[in-house]
Protein backbone atom coordinates (compact mmCIF):
# COMPACT_ATOMS: atom_id res chain seq x y z
CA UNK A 1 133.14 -5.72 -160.83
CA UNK A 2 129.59 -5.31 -160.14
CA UNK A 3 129.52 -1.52 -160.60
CA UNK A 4 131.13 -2.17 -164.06
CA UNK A 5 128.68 -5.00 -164.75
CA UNK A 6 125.43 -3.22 -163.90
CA UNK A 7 126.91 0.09 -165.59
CA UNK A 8 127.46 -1.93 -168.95
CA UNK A 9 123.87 -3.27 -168.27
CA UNK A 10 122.20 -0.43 -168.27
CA UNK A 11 124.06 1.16 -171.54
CA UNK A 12 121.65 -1.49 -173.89
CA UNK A 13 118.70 0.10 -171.69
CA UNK A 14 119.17 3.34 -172.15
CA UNK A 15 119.59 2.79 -176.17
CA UNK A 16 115.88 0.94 -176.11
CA UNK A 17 114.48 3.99 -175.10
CA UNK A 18 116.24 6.02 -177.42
CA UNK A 19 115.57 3.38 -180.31
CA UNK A 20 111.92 3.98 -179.15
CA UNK A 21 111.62 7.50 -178.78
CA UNK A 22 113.62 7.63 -182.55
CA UNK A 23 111.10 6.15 -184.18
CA UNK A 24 108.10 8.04 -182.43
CA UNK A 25 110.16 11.24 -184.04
CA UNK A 26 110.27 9.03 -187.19
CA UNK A 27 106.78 8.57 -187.99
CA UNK A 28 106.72 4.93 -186.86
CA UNK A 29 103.06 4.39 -186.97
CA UNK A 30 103.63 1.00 -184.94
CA UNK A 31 105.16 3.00 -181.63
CA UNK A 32 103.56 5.97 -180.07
CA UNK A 33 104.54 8.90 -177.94
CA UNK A 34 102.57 6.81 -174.44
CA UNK A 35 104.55 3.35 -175.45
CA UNK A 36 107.79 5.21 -175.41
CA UNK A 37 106.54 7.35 -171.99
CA UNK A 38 105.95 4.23 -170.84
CA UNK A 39 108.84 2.47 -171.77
CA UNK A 40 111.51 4.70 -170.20
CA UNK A 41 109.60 5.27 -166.84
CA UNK A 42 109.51 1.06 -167.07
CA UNK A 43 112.90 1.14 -167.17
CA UNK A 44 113.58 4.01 -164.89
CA UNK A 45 111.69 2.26 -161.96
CA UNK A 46 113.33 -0.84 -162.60
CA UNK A 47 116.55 0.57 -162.23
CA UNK A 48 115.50 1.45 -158.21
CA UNK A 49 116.44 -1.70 -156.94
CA UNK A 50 119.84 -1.92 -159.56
CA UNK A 51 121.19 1.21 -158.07
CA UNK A 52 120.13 -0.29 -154.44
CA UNK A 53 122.20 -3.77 -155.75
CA UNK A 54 125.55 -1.34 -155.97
CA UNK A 55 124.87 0.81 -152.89
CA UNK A 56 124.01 -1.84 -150.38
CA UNK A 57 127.42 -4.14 -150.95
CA UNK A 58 129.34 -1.06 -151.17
CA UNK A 59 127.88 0.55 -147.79
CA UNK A 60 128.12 -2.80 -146.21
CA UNK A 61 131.74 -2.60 -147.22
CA UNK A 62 132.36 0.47 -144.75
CA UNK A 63 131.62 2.90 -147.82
CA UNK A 64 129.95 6.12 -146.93
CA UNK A 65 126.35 6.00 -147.22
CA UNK A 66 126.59 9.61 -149.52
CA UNK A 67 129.70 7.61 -152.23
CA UNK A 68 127.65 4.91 -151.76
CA UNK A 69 124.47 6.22 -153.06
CA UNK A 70 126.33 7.96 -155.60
CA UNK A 71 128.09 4.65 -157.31
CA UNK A 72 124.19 3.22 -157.59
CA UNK A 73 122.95 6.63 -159.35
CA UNK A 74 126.01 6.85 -161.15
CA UNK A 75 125.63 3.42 -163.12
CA UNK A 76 122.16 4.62 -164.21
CA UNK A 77 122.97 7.89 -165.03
CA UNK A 78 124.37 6.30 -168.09
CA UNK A 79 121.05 5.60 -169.70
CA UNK A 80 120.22 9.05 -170.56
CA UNK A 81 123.21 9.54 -172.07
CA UNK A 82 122.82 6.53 -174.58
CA UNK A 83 119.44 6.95 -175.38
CA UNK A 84 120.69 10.85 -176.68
CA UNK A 85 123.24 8.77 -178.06
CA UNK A 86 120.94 6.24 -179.59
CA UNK A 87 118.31 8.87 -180.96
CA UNK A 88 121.13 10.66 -182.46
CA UNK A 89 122.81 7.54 -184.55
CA UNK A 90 119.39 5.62 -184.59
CA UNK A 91 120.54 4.13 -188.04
CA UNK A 92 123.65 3.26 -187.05
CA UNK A 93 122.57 1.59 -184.05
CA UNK A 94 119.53 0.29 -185.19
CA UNK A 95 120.94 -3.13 -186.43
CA UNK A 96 123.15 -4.03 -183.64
CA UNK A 97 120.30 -3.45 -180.60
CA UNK A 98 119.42 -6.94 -180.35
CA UNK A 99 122.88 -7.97 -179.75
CA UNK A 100 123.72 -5.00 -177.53
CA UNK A 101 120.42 -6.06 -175.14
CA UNK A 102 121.11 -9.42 -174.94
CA UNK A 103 124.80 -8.54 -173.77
CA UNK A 104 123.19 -6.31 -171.41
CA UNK A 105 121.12 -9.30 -170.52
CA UNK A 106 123.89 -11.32 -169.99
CA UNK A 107 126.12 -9.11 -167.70
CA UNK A 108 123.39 -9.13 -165.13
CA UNK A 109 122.98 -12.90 -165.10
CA UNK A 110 126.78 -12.85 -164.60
CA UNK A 111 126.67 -10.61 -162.32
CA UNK A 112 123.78 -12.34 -160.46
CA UNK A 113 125.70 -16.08 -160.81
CA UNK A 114 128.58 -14.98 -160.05
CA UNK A 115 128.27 -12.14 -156.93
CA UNK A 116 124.96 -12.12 -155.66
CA UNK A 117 123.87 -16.02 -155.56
CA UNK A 118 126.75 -17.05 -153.23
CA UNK A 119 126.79 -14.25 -150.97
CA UNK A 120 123.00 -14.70 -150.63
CA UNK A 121 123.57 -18.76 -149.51
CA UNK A 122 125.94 -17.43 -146.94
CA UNK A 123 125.02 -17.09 -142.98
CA UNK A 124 121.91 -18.25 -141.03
CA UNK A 125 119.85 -16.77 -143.27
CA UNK A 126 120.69 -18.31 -146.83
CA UNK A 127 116.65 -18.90 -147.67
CA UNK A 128 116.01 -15.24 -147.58
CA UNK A 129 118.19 -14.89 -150.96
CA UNK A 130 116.08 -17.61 -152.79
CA UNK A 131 112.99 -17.14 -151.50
CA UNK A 132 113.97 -13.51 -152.79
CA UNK A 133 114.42 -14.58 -156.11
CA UNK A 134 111.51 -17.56 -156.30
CA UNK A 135 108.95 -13.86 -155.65
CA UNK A 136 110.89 -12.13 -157.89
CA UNK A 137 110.73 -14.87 -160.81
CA UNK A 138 106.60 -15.51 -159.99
CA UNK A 139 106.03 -11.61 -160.21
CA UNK A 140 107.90 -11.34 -163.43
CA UNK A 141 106.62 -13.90 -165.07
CA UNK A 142 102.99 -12.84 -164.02
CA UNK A 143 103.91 -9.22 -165.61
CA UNK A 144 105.16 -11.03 -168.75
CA UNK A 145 101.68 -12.91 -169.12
CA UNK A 146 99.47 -10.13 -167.91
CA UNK A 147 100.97 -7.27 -169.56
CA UNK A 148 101.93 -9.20 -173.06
């Protein structure tokens, strides 16, 4: 389930970048070649600690660390593909990309309600987990503010 749910996460992604790059090759005077750079390598560090969110549950689960590592690679290795995709049918996708990131928005907050959140609250250690997230919120929304 979480494989699936961080895979179909990162398919929205992957189209941003190629909705980006598409209009850079369009003449979009409002998006440049740096904004789009910077866009995808945004995205590609962010997706780090979502391919570390598959492997670490699945290694924990006895999984070898090699299959392991390749599940968490393999659900971002689907961004490249839809941002081809996405550059190729930019007008067809175009419309639908708000929809299609706000789905991808809300399989992680399923994924994160559902999986993650009660596993973190279990054991002696259950303030790690949202402590964890408390940092993670404060940095993001610093970022948000900061960066515009």
């Amino acid at each position: 389930m979480l494989v699936l749910a961080v895979t179909l996460h990162n398919i929205p992604e992957g189209m941003a970048v190629g909705v980006t790059f598409a209009g850079v090759m369009n003449g979009n005077a409002l998006i440049s070649m740096a904004g789009a750079l910077v866009l995808a390598l945004g995205i590609a560090v962010q997706n780090f600690p979502e391919g570390a969110i598959i492997s670490m549950p699945l290694r924990g689960e006895g999984m070898s660390r090699r299959k392991a590592f390749l599940y968490g690679t393999a659900s971002g290795g689907v961004e490249p593909v839809a941002a081809v995709f996405t550059i190729l049918l930019t007008r067809l996708v175009l419309p639908i990309l708000p929809y299609l990131l706000a789905f991808a928005a809300g399989a992680m907050i399923y994924v994160v309600v559902e999986e993650l959140v009660p596993e973190s609250q279990a054991g002696k250690h259950s303030s790690i987990g949202t402590i964890g997230v408390a940092i993670g919120f404060t940095l993001m929304m610093v970022l948000d503010v900061s960066l515009g």
